[in-house]
C-alpha atoms as a PDB file:
ATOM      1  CA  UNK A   1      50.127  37.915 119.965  1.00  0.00           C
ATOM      2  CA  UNK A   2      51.601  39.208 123.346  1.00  0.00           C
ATOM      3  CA  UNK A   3      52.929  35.609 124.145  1.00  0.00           C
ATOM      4  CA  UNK A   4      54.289  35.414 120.746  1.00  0.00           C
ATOM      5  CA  UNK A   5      56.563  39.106 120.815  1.00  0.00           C
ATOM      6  CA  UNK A   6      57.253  37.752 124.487  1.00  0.00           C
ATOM      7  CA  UNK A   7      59.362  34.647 122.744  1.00  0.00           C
ATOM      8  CA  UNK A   8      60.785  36.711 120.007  1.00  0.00           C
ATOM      9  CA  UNK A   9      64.190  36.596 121.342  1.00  0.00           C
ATOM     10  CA  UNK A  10      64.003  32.803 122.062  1.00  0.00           C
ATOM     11  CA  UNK A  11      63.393  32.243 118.398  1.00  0.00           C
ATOM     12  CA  UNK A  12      65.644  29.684 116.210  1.00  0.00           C
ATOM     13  CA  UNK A  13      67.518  31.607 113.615  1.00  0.00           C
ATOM     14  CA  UNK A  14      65.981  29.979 110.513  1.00  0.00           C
ATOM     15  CA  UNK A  15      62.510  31.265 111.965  1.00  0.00           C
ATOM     16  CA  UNK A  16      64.039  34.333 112.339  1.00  0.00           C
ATOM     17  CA  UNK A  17      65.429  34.250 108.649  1.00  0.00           C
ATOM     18  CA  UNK A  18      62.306  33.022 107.333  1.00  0.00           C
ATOM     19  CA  UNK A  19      60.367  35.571 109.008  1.00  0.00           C
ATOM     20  CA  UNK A  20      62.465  38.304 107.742  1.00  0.00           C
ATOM     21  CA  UNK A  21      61.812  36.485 103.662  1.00  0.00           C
ATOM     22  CA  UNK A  22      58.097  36.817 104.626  1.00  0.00           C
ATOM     23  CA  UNK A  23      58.461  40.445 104.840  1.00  0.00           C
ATOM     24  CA  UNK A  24      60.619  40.702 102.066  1.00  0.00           C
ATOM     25  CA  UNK A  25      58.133  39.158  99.885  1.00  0.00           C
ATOM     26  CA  UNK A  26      54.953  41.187 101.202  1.00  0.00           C
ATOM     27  CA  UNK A  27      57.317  44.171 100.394  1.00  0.00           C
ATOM     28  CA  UNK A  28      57.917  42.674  96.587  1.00  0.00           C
ATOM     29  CA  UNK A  29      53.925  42.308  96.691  1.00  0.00           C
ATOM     30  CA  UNK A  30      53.137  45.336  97.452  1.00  0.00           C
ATOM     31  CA  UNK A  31      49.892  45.398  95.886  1.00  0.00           C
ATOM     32  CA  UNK A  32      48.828  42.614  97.893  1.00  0.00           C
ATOM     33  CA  UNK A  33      49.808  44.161 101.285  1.00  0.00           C
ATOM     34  CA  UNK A  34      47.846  47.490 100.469  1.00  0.00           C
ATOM     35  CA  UNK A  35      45.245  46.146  99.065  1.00  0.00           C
ATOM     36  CA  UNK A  36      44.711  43.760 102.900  1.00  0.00           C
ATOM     37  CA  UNK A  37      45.987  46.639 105.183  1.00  0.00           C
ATOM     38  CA  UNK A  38      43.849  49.206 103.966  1.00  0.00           C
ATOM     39  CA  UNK A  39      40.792  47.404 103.215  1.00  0.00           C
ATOM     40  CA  UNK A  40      41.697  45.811 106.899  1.00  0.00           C
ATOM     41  CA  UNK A  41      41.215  42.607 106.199  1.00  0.00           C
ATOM     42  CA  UNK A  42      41.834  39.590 108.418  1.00  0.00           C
ATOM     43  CA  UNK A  43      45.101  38.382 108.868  1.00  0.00           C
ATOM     44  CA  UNK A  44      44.229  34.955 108.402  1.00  0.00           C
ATOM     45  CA  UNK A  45      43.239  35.484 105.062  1.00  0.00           C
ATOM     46  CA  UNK A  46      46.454  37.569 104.354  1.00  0.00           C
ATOM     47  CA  UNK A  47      48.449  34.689 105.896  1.00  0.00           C
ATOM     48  CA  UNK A  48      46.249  32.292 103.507  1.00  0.00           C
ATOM     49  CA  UNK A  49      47.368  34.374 100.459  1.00  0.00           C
ATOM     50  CA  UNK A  50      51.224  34.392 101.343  1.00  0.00           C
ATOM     51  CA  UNK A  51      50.909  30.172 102.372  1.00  0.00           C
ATOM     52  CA  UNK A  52      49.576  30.007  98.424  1.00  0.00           C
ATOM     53  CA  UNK A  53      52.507  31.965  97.664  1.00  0.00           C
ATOM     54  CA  UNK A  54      55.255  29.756  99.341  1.00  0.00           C
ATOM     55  CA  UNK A  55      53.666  26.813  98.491  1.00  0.00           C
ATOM     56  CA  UNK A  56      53.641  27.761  94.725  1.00  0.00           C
ATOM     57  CA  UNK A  57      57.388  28.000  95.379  1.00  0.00           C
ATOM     58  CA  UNK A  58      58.101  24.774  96.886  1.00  0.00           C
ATOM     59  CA  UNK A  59      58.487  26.083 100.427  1.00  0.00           C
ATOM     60  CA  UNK A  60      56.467  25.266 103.631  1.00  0.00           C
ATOM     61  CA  UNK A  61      56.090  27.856 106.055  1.00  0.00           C
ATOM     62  CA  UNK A  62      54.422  27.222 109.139  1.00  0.00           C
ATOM     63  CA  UNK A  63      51.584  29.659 110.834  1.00  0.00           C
ATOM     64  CA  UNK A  64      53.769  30.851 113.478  1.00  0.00           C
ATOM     65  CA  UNK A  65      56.661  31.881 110.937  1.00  0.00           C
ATOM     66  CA  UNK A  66      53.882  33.777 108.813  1.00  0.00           C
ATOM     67  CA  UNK A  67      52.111  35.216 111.823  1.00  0.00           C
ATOM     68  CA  UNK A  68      55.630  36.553 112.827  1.00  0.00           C
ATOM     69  CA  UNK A  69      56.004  37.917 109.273  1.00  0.00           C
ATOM     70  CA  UNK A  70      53.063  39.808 108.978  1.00  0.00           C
ATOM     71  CA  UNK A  71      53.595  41.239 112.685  1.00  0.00           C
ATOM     72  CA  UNK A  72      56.921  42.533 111.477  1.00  0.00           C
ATOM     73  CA  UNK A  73      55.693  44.030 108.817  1.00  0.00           C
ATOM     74  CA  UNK A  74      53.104  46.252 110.035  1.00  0.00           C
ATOM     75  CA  UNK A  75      55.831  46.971 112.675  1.00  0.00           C
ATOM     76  CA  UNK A  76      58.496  47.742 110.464  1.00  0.00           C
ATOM     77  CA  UNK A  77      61.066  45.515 112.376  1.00  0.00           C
ATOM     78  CA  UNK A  78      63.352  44.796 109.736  1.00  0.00           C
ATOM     79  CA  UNK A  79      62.602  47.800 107.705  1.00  0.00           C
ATOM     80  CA  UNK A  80      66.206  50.126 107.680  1.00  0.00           C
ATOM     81  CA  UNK A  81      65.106  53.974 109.210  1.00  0.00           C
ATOM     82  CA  UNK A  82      68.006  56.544 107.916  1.00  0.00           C
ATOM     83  CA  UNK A  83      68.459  58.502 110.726  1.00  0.00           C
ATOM     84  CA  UNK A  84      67.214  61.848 111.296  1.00  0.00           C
ATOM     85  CA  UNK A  85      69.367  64.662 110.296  1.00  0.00           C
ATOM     86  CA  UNK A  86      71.024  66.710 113.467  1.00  0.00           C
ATOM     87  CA  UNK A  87      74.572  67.684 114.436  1.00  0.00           C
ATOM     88  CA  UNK A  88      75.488  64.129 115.215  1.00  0.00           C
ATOM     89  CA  UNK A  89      74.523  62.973 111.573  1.00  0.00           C
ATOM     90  CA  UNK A  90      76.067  66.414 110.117  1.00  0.00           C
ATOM     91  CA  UNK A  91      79.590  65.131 111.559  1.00  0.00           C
ATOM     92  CA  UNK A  92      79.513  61.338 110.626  1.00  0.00           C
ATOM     93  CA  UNK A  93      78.912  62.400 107.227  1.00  0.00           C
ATOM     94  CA  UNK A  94      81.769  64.962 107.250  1.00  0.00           C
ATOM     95  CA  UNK A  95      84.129  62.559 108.790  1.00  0.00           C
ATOM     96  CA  UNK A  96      82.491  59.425 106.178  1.00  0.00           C
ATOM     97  CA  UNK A  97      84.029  62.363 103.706  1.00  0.00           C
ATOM     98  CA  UNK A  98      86.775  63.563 104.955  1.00  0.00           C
ATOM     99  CA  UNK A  99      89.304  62.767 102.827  1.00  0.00           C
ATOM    100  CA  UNK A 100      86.737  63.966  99.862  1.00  0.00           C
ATOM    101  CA  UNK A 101      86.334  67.465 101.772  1.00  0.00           C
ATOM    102  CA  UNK A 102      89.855  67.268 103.795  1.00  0.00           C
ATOM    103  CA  UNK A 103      91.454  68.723 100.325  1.00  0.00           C
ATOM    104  CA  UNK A 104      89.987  71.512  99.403  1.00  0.00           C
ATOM    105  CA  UNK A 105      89.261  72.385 102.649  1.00  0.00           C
ATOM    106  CA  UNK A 106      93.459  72.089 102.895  1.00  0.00           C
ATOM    107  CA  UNK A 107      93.571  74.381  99.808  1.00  0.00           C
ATOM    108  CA  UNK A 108      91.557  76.576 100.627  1.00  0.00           C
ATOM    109  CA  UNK A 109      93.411  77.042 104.089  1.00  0.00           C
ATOM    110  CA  UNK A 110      96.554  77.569 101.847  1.00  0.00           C
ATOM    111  CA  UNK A 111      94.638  79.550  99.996  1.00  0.00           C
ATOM    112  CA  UNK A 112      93.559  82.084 102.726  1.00  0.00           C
ATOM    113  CA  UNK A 113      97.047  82.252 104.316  1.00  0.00           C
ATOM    114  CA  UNK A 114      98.737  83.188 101.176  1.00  0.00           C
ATOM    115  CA  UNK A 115      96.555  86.273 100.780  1.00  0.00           C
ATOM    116  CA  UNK A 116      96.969  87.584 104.568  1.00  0.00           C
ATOM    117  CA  UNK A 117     100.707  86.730 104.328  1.00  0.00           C
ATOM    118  CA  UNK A 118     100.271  88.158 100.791  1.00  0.00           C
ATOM    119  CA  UNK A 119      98.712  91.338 102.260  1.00  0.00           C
ATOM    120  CA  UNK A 120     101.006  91.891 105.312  1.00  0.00           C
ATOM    121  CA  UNK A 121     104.053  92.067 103.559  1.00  0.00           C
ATOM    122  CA  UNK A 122     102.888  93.859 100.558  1.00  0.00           C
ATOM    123  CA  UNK A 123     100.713  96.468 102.303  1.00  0.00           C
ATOM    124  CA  UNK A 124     100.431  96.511 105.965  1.00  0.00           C
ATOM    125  CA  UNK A 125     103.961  96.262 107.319  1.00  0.00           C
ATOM    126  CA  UNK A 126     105.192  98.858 104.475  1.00  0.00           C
ATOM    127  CA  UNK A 127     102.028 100.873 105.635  1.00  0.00           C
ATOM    128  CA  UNK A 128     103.175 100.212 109.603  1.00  0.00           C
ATOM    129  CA  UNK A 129     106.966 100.913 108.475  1.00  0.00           C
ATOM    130  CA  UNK A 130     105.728 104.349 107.269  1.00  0.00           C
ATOM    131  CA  UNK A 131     104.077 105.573 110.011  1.00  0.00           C
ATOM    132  CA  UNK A 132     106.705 104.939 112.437  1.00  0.00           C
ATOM    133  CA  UNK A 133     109.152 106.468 109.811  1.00  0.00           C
ATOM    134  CA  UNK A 134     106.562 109.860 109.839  1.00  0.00           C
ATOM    135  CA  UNK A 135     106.630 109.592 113.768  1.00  0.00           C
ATOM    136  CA  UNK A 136     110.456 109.198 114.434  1.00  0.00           C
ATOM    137  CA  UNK A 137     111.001 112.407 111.623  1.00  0.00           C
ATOM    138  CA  UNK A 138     108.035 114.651 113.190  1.00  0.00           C
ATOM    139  CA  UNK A 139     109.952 113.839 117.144  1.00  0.00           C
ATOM    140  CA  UNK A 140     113.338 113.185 116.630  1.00  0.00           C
ATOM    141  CA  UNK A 141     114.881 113.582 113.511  1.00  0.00           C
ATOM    142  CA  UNK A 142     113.407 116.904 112.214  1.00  0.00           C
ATOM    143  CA  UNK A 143     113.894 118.707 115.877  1.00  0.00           C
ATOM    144  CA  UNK A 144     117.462 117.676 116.214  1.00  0.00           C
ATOM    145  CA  UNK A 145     118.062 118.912 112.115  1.00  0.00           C
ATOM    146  CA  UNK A 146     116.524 122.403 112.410  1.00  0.00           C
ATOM    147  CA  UNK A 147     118.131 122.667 116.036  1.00  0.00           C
ATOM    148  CA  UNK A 148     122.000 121.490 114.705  1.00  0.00           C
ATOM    149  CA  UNK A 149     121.719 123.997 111.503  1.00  0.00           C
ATOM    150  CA  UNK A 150     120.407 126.901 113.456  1.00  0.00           C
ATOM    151  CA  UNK A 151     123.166 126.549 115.875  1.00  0.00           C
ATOM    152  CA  UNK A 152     126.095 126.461 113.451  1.00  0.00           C
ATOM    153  CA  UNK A 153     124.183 129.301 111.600  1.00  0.00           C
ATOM    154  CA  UNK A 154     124.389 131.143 114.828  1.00  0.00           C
ATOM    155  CA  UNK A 155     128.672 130.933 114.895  1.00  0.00           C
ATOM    156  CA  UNK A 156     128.909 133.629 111.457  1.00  0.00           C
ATOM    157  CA  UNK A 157     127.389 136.325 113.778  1.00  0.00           C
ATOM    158  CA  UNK A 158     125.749 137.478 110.774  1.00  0.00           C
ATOM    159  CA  UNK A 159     122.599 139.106 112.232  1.00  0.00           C
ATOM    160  CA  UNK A 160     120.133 138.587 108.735  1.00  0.00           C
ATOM    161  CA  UNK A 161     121.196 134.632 108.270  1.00  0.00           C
ATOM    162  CA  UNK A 162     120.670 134.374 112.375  1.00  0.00           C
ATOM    163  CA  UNK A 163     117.135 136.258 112.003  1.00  0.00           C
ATOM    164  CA  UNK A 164     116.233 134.246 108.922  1.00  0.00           C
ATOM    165  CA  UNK A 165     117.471 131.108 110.527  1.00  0.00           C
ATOM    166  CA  UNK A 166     115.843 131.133 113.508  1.00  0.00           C
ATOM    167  CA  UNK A 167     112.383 132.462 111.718  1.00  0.00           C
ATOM    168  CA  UNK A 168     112.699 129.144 109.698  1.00  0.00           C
ATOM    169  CA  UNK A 169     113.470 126.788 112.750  1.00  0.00           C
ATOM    170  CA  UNK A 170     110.647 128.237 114.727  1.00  0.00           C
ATOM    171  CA  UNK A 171     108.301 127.599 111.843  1.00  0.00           C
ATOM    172  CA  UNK A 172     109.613 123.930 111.358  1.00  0.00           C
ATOM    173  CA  UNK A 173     109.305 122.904 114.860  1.00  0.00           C
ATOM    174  CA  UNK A 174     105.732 124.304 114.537  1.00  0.00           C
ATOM    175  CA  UNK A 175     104.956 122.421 111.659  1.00  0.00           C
ATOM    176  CA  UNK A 176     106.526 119.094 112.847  1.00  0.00           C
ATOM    177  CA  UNK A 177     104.588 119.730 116.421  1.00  0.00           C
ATOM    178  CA  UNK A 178     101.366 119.801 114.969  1.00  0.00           C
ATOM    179  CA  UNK A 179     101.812 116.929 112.481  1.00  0.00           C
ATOM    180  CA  UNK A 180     102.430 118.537 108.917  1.00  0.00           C
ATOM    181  CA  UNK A 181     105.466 116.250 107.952  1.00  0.00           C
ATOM    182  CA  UNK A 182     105.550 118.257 104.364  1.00  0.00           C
ATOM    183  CA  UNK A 183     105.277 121.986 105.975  1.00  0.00           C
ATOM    184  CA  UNK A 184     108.347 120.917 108.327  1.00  0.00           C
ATOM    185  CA  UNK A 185     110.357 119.463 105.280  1.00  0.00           C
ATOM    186  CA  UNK A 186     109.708 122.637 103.547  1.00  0.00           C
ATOM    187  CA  UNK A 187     110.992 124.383 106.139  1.00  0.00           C
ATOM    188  CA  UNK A 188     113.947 122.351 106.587  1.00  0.00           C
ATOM    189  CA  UNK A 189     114.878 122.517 102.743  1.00  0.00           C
ATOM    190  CA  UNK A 190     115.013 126.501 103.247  1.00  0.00           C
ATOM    191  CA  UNK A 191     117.230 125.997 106.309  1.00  0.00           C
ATOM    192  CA  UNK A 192     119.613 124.174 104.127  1.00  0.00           C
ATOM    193  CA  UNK A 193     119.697 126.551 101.508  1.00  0.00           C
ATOM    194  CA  UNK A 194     120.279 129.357 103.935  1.00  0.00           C
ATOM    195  CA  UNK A 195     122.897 127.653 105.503  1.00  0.00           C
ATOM    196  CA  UNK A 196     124.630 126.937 101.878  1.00  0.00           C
ATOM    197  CA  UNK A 197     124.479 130.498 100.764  1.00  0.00           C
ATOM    198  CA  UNK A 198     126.500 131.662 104.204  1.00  0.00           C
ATOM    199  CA  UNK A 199     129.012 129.084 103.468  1.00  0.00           C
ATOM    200  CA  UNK A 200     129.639 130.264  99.717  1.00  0.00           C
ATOM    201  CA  UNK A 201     132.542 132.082  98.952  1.00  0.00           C
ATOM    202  CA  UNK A 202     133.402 133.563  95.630  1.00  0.00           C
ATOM    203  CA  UNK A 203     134.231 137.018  93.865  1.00  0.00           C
ATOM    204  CA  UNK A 204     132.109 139.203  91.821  1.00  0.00           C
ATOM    205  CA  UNK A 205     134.198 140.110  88.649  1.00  0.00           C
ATOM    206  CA  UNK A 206     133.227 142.540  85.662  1.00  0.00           C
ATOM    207  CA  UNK A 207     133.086 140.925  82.748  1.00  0.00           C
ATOM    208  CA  UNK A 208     135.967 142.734  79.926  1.00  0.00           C
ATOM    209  CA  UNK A 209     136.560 140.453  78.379  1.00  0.00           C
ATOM    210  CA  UNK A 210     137.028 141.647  74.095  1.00  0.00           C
ATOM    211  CA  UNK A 211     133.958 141.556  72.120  1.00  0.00           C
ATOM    212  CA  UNK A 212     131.496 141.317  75.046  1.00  0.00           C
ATOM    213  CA  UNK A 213     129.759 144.078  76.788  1.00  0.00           C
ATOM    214  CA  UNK A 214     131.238 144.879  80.492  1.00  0.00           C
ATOM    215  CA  UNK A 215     127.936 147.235  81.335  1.00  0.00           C
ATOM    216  CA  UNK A 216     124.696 148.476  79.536  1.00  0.00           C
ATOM    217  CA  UNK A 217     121.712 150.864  80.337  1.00  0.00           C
ATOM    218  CA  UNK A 218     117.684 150.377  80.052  1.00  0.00           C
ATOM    219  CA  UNK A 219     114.718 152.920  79.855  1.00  0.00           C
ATOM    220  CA  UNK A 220     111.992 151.795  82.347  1.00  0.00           C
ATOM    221  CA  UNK A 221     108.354 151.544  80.666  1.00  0.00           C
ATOM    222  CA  UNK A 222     107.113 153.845  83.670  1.00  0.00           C
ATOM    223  CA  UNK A 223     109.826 156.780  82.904  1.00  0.00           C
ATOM    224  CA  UNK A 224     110.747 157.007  79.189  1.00  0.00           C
ATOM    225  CA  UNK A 225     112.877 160.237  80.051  1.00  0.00           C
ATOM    226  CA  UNK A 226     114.903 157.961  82.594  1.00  0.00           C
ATOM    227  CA  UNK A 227     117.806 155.527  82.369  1.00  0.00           C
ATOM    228  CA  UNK A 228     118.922 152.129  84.366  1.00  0.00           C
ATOM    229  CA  UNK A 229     122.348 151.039  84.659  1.00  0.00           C
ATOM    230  CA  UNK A 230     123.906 147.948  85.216  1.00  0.00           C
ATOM    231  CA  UNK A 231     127.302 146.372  85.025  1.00  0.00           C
ATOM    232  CA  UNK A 232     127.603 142.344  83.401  1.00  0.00           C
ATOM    233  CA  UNK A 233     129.388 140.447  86.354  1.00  0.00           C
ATOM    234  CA  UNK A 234     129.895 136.881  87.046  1.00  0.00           C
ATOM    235  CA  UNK A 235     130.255 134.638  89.947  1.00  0.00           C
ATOM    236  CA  UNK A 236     134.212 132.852  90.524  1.00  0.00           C
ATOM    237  CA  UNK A 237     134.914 130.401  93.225  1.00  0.00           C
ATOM    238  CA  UNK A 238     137.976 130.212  94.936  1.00  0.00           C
ATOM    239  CA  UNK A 239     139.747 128.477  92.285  1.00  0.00           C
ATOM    240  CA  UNK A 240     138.737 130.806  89.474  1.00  0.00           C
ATOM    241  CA  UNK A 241     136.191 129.114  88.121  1.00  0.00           C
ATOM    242  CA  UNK A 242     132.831 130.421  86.938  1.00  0.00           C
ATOM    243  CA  UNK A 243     129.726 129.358  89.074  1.00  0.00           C
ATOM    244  CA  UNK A 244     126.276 129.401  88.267  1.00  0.00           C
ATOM    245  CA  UNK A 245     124.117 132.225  90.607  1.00  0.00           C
ATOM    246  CA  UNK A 246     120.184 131.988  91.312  1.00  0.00           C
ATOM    247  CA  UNK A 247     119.507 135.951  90.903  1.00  0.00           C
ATOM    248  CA  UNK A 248     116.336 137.249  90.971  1.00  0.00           C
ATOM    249  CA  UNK A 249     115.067 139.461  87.868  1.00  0.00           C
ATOM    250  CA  UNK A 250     113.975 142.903  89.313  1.00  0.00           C
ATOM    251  CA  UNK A 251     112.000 143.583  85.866  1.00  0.00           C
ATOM    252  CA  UNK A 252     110.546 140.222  85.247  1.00  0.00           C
ATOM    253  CA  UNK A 253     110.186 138.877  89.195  1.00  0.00           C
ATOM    254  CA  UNK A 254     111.461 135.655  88.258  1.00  0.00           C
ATOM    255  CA  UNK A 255     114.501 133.836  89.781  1.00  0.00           C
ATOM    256  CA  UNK A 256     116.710 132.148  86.781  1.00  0.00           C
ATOM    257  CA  UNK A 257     120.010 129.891  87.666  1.00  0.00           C
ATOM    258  CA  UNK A 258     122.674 132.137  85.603  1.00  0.00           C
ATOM    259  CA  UNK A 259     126.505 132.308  85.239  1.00  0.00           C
ATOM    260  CA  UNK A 260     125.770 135.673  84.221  1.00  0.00           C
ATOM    261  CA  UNK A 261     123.733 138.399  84.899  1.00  0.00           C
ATOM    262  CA  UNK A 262     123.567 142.999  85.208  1.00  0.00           C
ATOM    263  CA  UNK A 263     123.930 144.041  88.830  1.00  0.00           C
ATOM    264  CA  UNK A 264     122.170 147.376  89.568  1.00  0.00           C
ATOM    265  CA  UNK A 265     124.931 150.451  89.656  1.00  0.00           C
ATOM    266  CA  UNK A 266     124.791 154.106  90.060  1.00  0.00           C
ATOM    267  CA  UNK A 267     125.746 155.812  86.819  1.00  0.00           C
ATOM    268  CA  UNK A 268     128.874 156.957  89.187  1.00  0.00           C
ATOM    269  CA  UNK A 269     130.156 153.603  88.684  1.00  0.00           C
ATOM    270  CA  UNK A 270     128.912 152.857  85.264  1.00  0.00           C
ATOM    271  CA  UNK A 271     130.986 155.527  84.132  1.00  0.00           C
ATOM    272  CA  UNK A 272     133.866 154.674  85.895  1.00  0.00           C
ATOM    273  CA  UNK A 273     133.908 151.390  84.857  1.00  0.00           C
ATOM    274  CA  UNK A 274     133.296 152.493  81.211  1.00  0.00           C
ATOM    275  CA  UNK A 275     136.360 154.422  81.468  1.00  0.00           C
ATOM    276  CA  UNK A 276     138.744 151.859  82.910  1.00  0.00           C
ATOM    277  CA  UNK A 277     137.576 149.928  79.711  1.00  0.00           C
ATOM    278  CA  UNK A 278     137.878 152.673  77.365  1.00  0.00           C
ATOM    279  CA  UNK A 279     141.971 153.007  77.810  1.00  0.00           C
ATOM    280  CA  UNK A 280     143.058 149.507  76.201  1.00  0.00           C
ATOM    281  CA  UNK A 281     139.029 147.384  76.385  1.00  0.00           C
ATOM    282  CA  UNK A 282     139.869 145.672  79.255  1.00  0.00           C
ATOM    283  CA  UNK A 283     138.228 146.470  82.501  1.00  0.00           C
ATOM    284  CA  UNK A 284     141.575 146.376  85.086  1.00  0.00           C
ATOM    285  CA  UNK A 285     139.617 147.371  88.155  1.00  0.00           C
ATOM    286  CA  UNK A 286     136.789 144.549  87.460  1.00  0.00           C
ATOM    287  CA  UNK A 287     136.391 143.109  91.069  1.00  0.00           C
ATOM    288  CA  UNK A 288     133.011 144.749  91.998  1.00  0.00           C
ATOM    289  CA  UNK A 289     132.385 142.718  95.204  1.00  0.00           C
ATOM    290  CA  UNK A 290     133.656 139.569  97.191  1.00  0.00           C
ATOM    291  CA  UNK A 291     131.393 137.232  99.069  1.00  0.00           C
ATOM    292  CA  UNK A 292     133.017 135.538 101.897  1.00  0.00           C
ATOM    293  CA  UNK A 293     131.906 132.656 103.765  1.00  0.00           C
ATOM    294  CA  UNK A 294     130.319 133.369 107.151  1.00  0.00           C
ATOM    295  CA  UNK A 295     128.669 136.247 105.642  1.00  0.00           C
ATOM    296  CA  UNK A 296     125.145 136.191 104.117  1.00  0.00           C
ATOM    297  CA  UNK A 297     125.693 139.222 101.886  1.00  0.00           C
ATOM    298  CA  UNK A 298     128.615 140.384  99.679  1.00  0.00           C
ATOM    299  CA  UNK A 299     130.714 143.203 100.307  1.00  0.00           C
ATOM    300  CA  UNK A 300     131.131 145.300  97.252  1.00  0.00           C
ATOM    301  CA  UNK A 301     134.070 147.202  96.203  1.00  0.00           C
ATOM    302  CA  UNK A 302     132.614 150.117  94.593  1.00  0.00           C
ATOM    303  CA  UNK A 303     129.050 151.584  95.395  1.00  0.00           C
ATOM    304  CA  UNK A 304     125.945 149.471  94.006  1.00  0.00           C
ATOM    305  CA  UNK A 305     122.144 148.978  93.850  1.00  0.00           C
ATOM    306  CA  UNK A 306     119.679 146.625  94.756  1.00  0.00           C
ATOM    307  CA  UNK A 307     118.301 144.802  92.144  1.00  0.00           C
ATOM    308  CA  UNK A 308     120.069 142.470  89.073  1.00  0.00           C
ATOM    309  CA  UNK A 309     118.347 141.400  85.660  1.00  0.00           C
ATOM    310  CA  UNK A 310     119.008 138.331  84.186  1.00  0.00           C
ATOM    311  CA  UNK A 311     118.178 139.294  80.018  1.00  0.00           C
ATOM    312  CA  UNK A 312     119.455 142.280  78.110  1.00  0.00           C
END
């Protein structure tokens, strides 16, 4: 048997092929071959058997050819081994499949960059924009705001709207130091608002005219015995025209936008006033105060009180 494997590679090709149909056909007899091997049984009379078979067919077969046969068979020469699975089979088969596999795996690359394109634009460069927008407001824009308005407050050399201005700056430059973006806006919006009251100008007329009441009085709940009295003004601008007012109501606590509302008087003035109106209804002396821009407060004409109501 060792000379024989020694000359296997000397062998003719139609032993070869005839060798290789002698193990095809003890594979297609399968019952023979297990019944031989595993009762071990001696080749020659498994070689006898497959000679009967061959013969049957018509074909001769020498020894050597069947010898070589059976040898292959319980060698499993020309039996086909799949290969074991490992990384090196992994990839042939994904390459054998690649163009199977090389789509979706395309789409699905698509896929993936859509959504973190997708989710950049939509939500992390807005969120990015905003926080450089909240930084740039806190440090520059905010400081240099509450900074410009406080100094052109500053030129009316009116002491209250400097006081109240730089109170308010102080407490915005606070706020934006520390981080609270809505404390310094609120801070700067009451700047503003300070700074548009100074620059107002306008006159504080009695209202005469006919049918309409130029002053009134009220009896406080505390003090029945007592009595309130108040003249009906309005605001004018420049050009004459009424303007709308933001007066607090001294009764109710309330602040109400108004174009007209009873400013607080001594009942020296009420009754002046009620006698200007009493010669021929019409008040002629109605300018009770003027407000003039650079100035905070209004300077009255005749003598006044704090406090204003907004219903009667």
């Amino acid at each position: 048997m060792a000379e024989t494997a020694a000359k296997k590679p000397e062998q003719p090709l139609d032993d070869l092929m005839m060798a290789m149909d002698v193990v095809d056909t003890l594979r297609h007899r399968q019952t023979i071959v297990d019944r031989e091997l595993s009762e071990d049984e001696r080749e020659e009379d498994m070689i006898s058997r497959l000679r009967e078979i061959y013969t049957n067919q018509g074909i001769e077969v020498s020894d050597r050819v069947l010898q070589e046969g059976v040898a292959a068979l319980k060698e499993e020469r020309f039996l086909y081994k799949p290969p074991r699975d490992g990384s090196q089979v992994m990839l042939a088969r994904l390459y054998v499949r690649r163009a199977v596999w090389g789509k979706w795996a395309g789409i699905a690359v698509a896929v993936v960059l859509a959504l973190i394109v997708g989710w950049y634009f939509a939500i992390e460069r807005p969120r990015q924009a905003a926080i450089e927008a909240r930084h740039i407001a806190l440090t520059q824009t905010l400081p240099a705001e509450f900074k410009a308005i406080s100094a052109r407050i500053a030129k009316s050399n009116d002491s209250d709207a400097i006081e109240m201005s730089e109170g308010l700056a102080r407490q915005g430059l606070a706020a934006a130091a520390a981080g609270k973006l809505a404390d310094a806006n609120r801070s700067l919006v009451d700047l503003k608002a300070l700074e548009t009251r100074l620059n107002e100008a306008y006159t504080i007329q009695i209202v005469s005219e006919p049918g309409q009441k130029s002053g009134f009085r009220l009896q406080p709940k505390v003090n029945q015995a007592a009595r309130v009295y108040y003249l009906v003004v309005q605001a004018l601008d420049p050009s004459g025209k009424v303007i709308e007012r933001s007066i607090r109501n001294e009764i109710t606590g309330k602040t109400e936008t108004v174009r007209k509302w009873g400013q607080h008087v001594p009942r020296e003035t009420y009754d002046r006033v009620g006698r200007d109106k009493r010669d021929d209804g019409i008040v002629q002396m109605n300018k009770l105060g003027e407000k003039v821009a650079g100035k905070l407060k209004p300077e009255w004409t005749m003598p006044v009180e704090e406090g204003a109501v907004t219903r009667w």
